[in-house]
PDB file of N, CA and C in Angstrom:
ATOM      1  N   UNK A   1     235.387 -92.054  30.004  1.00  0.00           N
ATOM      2  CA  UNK A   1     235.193 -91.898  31.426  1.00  0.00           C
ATOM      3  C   UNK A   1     234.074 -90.870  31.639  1.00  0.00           C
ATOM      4  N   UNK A   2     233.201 -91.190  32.384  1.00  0.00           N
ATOM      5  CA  UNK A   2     231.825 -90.572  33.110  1.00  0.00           C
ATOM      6  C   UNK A   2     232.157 -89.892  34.406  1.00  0.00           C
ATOM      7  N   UNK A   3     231.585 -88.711  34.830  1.00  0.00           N
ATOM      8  CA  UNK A   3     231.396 -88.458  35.947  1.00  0.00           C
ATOM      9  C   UNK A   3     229.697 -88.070  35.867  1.00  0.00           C
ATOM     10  N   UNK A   4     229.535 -88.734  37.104  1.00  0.00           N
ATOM     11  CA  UNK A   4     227.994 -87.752  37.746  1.00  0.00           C
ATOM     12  C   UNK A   4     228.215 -87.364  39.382  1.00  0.00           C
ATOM     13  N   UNK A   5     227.051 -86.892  39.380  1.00  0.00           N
ATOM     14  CA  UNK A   5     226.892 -85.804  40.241  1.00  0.00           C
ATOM     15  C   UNK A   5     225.762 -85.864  40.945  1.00  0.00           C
ATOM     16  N   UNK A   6     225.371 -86.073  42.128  1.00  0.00           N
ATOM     17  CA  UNK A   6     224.490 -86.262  43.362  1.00  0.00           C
ATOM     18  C   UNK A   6     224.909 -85.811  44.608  1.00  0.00           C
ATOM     19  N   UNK A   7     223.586 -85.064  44.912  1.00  0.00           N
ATOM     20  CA  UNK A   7     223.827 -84.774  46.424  1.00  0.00           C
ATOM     21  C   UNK A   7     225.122 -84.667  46.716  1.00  0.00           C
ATOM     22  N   UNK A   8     226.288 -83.693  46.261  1.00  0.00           N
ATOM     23  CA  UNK A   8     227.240 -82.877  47.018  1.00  0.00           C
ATOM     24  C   UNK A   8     228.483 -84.440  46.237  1.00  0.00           C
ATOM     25  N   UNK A   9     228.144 -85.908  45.837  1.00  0.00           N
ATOM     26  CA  UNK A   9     229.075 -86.511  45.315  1.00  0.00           C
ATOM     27  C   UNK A   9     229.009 -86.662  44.042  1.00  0.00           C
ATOM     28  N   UNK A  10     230.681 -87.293  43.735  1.00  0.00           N
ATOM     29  CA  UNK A  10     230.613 -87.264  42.159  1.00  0.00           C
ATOM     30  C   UNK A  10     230.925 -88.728  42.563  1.00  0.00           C
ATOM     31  N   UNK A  11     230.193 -89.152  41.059  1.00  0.00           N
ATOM     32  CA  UNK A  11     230.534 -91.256  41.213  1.00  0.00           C
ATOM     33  C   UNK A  11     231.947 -90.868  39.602  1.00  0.00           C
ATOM     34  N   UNK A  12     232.633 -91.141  39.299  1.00  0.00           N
ATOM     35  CA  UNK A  12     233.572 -91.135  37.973  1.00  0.00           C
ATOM     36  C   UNK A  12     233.519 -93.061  37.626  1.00  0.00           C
ATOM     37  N   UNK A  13     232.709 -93.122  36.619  1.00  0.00           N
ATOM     38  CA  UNK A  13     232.231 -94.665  36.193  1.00  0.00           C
ATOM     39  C   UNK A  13     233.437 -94.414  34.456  1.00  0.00           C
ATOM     40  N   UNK A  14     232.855 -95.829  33.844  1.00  0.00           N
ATOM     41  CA  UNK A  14     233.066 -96.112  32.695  1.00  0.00           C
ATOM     42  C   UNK A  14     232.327 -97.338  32.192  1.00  0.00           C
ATOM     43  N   UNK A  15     232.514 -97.080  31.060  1.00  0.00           N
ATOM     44  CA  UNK A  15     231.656 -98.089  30.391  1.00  0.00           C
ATOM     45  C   UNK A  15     232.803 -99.269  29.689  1.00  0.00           C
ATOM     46  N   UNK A  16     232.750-100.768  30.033  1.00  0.00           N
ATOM     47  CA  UNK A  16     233.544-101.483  29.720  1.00  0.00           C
ATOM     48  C   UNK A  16     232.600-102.863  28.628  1.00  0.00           C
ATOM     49  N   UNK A  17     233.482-103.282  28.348  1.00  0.00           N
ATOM     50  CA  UNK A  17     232.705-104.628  27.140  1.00  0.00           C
ATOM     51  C   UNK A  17     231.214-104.978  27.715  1.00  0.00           C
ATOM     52  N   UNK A  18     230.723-105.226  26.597  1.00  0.00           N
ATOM     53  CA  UNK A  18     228.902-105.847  26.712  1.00  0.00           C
ATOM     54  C   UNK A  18     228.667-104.767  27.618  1.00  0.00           C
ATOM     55  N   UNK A  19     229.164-103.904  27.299  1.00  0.00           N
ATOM     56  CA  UNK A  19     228.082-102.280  28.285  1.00  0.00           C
ATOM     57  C   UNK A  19     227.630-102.190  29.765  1.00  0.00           C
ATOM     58  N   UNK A  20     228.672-102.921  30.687  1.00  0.00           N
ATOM     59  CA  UNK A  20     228.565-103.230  31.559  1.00  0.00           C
ATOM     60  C   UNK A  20     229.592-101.470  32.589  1.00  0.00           C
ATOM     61  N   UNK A  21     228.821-101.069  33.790  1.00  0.00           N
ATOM     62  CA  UNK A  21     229.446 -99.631  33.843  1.00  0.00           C
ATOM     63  C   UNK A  21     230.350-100.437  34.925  1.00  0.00           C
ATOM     64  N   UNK A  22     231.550 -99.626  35.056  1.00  0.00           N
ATOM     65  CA  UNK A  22     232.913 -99.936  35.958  1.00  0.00           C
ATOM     66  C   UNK A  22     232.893 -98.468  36.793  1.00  0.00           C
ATOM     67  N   UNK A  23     232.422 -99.080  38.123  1.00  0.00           N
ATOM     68  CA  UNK A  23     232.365 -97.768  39.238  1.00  0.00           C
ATOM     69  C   UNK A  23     234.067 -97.736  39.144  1.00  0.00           C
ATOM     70  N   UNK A  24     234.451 -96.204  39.122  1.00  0.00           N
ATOM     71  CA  UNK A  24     235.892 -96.164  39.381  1.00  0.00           C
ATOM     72  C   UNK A  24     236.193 -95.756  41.086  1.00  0.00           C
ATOM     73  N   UNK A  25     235.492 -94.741  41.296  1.00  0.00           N
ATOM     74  CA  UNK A  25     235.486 -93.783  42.293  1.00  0.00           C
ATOM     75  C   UNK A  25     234.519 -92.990  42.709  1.00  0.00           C
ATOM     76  N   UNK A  26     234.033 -92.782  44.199  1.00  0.00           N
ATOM     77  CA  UNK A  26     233.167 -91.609  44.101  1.00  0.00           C
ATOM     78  C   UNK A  26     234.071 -90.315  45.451  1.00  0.00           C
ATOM     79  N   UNK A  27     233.316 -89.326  45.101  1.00  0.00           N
ATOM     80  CA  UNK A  27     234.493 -88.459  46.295  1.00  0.00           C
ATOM     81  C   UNK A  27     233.438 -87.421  46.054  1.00  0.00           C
ATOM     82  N   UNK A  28     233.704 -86.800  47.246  1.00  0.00           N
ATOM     83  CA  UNK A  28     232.817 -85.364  47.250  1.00  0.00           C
ATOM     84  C   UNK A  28     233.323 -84.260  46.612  1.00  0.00           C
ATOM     85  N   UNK A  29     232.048 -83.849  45.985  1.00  0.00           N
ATOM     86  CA  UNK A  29     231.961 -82.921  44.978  1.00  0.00           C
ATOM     87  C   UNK A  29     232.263 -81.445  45.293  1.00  0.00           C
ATOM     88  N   UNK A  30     232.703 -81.143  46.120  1.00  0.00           N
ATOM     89  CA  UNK A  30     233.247 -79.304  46.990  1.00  0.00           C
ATOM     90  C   UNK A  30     234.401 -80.030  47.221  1.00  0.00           C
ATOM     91  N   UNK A  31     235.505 -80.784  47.384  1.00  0.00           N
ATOM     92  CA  UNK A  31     237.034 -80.877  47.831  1.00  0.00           C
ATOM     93  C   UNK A  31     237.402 -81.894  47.060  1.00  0.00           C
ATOM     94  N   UNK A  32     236.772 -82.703  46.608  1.00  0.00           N
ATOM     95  CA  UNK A  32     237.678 -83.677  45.963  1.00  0.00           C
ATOM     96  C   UNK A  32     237.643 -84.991  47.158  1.00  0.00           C
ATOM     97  N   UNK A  33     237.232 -85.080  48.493  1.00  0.00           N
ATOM     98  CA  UNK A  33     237.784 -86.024  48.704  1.00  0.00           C
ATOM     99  C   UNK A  33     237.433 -87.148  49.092  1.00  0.00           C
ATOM    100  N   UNK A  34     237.668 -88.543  48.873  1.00  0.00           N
ATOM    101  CA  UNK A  34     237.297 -89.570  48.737  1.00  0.00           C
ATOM    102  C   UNK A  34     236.284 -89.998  49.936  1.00  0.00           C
ATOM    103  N   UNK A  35     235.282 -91.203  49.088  1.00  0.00           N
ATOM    104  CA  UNK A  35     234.282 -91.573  50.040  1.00  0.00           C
ATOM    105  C   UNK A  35     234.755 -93.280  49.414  1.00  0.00           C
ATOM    106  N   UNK A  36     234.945 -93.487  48.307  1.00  0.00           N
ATOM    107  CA  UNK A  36     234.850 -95.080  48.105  1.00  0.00           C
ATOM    108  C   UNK A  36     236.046 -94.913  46.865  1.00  0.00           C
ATOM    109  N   UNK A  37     237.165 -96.080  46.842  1.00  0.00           N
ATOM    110  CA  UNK A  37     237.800 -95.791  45.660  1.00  0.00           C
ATOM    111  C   UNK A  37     237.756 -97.230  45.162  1.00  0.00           C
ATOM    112  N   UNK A  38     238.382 -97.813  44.414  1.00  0.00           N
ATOM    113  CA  UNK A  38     238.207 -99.506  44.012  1.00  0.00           C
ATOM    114  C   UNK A  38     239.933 -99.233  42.946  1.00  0.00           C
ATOM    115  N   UNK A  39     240.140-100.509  43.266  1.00  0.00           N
ATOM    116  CA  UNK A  39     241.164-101.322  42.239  1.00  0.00           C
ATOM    117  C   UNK A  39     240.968-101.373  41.058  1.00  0.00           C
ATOM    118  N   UNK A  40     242.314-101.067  39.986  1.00  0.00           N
ATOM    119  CA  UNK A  40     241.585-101.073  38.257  1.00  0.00           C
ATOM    120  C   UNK A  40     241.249-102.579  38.177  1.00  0.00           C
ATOM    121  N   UNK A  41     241.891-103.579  38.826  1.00  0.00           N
ATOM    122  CA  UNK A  41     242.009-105.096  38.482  1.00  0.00           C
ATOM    123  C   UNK A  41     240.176-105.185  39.260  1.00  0.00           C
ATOM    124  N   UNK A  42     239.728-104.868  40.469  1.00  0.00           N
ATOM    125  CA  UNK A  42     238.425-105.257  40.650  1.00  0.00           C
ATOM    126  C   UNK A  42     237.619-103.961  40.715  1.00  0.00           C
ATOM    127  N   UNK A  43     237.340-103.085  39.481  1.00  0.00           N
ATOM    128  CA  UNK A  43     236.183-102.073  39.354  1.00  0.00           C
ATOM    129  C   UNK A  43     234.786-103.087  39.848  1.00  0.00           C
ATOM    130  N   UNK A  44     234.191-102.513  40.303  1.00  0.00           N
ATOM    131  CA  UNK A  44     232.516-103.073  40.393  1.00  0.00           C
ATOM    132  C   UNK A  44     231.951-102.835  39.655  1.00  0.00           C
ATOM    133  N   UNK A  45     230.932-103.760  38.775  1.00  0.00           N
ATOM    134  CA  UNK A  45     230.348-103.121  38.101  1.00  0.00           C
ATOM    135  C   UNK A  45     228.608-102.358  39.289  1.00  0.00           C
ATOM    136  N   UNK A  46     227.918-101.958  38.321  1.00  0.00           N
ATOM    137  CA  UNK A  46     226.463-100.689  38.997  1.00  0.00           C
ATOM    138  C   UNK A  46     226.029-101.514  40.518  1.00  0.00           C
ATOM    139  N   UNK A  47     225.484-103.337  39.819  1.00  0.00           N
ATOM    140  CA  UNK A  47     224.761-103.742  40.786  1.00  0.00           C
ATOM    141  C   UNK A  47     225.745-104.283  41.914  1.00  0.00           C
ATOM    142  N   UNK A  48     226.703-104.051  41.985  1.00  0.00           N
ATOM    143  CA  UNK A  48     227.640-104.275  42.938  1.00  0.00           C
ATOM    144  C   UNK A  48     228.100-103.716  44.097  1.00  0.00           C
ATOM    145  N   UNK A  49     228.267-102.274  43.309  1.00  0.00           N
ATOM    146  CA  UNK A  49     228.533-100.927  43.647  1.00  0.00           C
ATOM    147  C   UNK A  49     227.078-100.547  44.889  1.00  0.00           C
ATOM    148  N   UNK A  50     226.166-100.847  44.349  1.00  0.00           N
ATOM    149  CA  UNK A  50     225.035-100.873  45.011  1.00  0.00           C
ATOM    150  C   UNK A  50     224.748-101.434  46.495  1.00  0.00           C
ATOM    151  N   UNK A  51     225.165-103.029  46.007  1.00  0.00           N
ATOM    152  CA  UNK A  51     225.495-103.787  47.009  1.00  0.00           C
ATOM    153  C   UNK A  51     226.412-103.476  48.823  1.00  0.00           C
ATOM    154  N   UNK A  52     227.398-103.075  47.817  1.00  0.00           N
ATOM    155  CA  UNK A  52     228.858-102.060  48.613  1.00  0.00           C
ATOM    156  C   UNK A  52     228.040-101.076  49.434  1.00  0.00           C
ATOM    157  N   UNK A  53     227.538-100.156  48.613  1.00  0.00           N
ATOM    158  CA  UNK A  53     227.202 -98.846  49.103  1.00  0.00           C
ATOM    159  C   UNK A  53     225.666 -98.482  49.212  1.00  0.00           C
ATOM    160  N   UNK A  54     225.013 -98.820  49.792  1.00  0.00           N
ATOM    161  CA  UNK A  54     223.565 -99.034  49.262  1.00  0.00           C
ATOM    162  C   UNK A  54     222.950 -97.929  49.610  1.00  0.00           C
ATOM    163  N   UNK A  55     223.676 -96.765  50.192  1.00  0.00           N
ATOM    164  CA  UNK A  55     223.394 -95.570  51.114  1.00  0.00           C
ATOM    165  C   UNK A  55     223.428 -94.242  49.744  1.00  0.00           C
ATOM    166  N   UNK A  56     223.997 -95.208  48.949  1.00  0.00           N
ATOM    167  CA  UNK A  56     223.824 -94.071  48.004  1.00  0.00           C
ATOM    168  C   UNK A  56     222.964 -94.659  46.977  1.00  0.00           C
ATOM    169  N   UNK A  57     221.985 -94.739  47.289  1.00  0.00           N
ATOM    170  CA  UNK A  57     220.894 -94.882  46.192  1.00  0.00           C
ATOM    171  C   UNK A  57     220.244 -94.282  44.857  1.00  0.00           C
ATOM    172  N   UNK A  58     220.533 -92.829  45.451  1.00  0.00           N
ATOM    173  CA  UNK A  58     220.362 -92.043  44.407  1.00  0.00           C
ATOM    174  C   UNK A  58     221.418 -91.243  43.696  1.00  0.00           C
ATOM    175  N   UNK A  59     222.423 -92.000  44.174  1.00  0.00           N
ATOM    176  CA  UNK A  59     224.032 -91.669  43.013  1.00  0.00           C
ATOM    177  C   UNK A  59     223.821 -92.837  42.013  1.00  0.00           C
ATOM    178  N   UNK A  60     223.211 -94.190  42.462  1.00  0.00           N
ATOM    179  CA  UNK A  60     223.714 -95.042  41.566  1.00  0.00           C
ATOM    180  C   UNK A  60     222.346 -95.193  40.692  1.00  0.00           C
ATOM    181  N   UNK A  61     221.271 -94.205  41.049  1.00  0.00           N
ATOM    182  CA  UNK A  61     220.166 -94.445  39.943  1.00  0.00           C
ATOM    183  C   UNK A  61     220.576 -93.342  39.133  1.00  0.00           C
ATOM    184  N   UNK A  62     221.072 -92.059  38.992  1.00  0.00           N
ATOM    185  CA  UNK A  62     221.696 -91.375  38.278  1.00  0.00           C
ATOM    186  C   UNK A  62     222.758 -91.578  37.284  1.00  0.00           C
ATOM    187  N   UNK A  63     223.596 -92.628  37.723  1.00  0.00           N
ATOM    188  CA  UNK A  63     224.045 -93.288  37.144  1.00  0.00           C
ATOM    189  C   UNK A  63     223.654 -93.898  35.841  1.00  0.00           C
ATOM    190  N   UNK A  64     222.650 -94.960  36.520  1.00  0.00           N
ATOM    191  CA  UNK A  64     221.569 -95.817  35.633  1.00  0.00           C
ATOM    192  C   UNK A  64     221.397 -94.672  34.609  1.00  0.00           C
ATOM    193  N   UNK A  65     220.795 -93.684  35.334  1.00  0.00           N
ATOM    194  CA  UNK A  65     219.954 -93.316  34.211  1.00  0.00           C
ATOM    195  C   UNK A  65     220.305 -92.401  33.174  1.00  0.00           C
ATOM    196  N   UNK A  66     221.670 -91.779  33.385  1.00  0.00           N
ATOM    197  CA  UNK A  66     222.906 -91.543  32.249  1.00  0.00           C
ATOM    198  C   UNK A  66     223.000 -92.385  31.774  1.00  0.00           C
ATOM    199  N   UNK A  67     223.770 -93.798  32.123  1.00  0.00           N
ATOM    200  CA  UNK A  67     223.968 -94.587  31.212  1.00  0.00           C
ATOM    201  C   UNK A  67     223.042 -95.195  29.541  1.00  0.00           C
ATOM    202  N   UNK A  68     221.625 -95.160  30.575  1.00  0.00           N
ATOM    203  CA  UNK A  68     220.740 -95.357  29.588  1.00  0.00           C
ATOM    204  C   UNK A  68     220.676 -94.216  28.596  1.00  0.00           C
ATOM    205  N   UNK A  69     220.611 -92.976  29.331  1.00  0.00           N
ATOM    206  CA  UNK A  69     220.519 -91.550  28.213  1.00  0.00           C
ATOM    207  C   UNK A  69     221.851 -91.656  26.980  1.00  0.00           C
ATOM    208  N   UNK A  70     222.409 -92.080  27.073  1.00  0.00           N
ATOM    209  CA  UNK A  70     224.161 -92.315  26.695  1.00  0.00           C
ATOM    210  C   UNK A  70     223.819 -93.380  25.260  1.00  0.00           C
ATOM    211  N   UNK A  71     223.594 -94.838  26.201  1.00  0.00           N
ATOM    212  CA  UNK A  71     223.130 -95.830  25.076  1.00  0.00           C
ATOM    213  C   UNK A  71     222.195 -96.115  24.189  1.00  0.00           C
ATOM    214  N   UNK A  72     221.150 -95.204  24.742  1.00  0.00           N
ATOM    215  CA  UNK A  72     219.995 -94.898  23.626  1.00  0.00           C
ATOM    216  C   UNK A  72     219.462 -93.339  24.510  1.00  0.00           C
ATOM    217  N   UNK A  73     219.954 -92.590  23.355  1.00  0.00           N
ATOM    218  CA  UNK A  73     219.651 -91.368  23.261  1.00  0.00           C
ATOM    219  C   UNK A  73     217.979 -90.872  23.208  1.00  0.00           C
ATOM    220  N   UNK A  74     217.101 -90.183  23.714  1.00  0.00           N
ATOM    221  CA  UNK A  74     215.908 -89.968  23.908  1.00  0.00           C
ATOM    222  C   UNK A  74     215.419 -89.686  22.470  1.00  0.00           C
ATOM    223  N   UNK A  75     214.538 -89.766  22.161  1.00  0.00           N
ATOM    224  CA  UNK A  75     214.031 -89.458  20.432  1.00  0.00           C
ATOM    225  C   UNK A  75     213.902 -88.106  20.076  1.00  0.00           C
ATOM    226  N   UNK A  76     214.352 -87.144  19.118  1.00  0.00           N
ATOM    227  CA  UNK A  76     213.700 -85.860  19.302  1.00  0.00           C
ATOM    228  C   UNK A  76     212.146 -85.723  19.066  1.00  0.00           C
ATOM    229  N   UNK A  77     211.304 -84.681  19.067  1.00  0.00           N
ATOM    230  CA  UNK A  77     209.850 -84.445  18.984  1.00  0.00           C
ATOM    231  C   UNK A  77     209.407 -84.948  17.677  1.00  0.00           C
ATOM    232  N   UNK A  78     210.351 -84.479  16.465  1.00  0.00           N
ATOM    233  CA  UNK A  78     209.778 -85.579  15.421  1.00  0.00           C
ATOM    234  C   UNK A  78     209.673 -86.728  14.842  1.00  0.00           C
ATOM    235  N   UNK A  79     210.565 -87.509  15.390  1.00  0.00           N
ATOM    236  CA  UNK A  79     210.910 -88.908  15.324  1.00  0.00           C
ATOM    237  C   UNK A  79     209.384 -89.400  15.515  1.00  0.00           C
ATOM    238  N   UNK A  80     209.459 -88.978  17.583  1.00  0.00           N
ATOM    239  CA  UNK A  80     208.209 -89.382  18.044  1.00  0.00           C
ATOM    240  C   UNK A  80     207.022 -89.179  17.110  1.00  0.00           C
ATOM    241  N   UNK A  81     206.988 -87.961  16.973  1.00  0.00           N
ATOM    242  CA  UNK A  81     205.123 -87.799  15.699  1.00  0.00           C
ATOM    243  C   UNK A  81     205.237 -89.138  14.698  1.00  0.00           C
ATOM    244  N   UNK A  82     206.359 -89.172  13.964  1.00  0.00           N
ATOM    245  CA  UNK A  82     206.516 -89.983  13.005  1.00  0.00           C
ATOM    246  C   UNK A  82     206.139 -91.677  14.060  1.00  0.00           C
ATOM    247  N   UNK A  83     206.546 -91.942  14.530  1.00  0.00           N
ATOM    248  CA  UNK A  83     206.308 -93.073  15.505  1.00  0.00           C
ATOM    249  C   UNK A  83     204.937 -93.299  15.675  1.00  0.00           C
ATOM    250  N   UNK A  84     204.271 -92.102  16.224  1.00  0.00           N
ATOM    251  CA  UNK A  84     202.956 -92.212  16.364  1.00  0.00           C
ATOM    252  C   UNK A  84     202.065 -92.229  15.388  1.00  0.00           C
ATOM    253  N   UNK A  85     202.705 -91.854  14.542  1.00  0.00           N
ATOM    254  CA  UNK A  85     201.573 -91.078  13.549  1.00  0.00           C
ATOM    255  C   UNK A  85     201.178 -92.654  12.682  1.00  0.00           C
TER     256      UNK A  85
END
């Protein structure tokens, strides 16, 4: 289980089969309290979630872009030389 963090909300995702993310919940980040919650039987997955909520644009590219940091980890500085070199 994931949480991130935007603008004052937290989204709490997961990552389910073929790497597809399952929005669980998002709720504000100072009280805890809910803005969107979903069913375990119908989680959304990202582009859905999107769909739903489209006001949060930049919760669900944060998202994205954990997820990606997560599934392929950034290279360290020498990998890269070696890459280039």
């Amino acid at each position: 289980m994931w949480r991130t963090e935007v603008d004052g909300l937290r989204v709490t995702w997961r990552l389910v089969q073929h790497h597809l993310i399952a929005i669980i919940a998002v709720d504000n980040a100072s009280d805890a309290s809910p803005v969107a919650s979903f069913c375990p039987s119908n989680y959304p997955d990202l582009a859905l979630a999107r769909e739903l909520l489209p006001e949060l644009t930049r919760l669900w590219d944060a998202v994205r872009h954990e997820f990606w940091t997560k599934l392929i980890p950034p290279m360290s500085l020498a990998a890269r030389q070696r890459v280039l070199a």
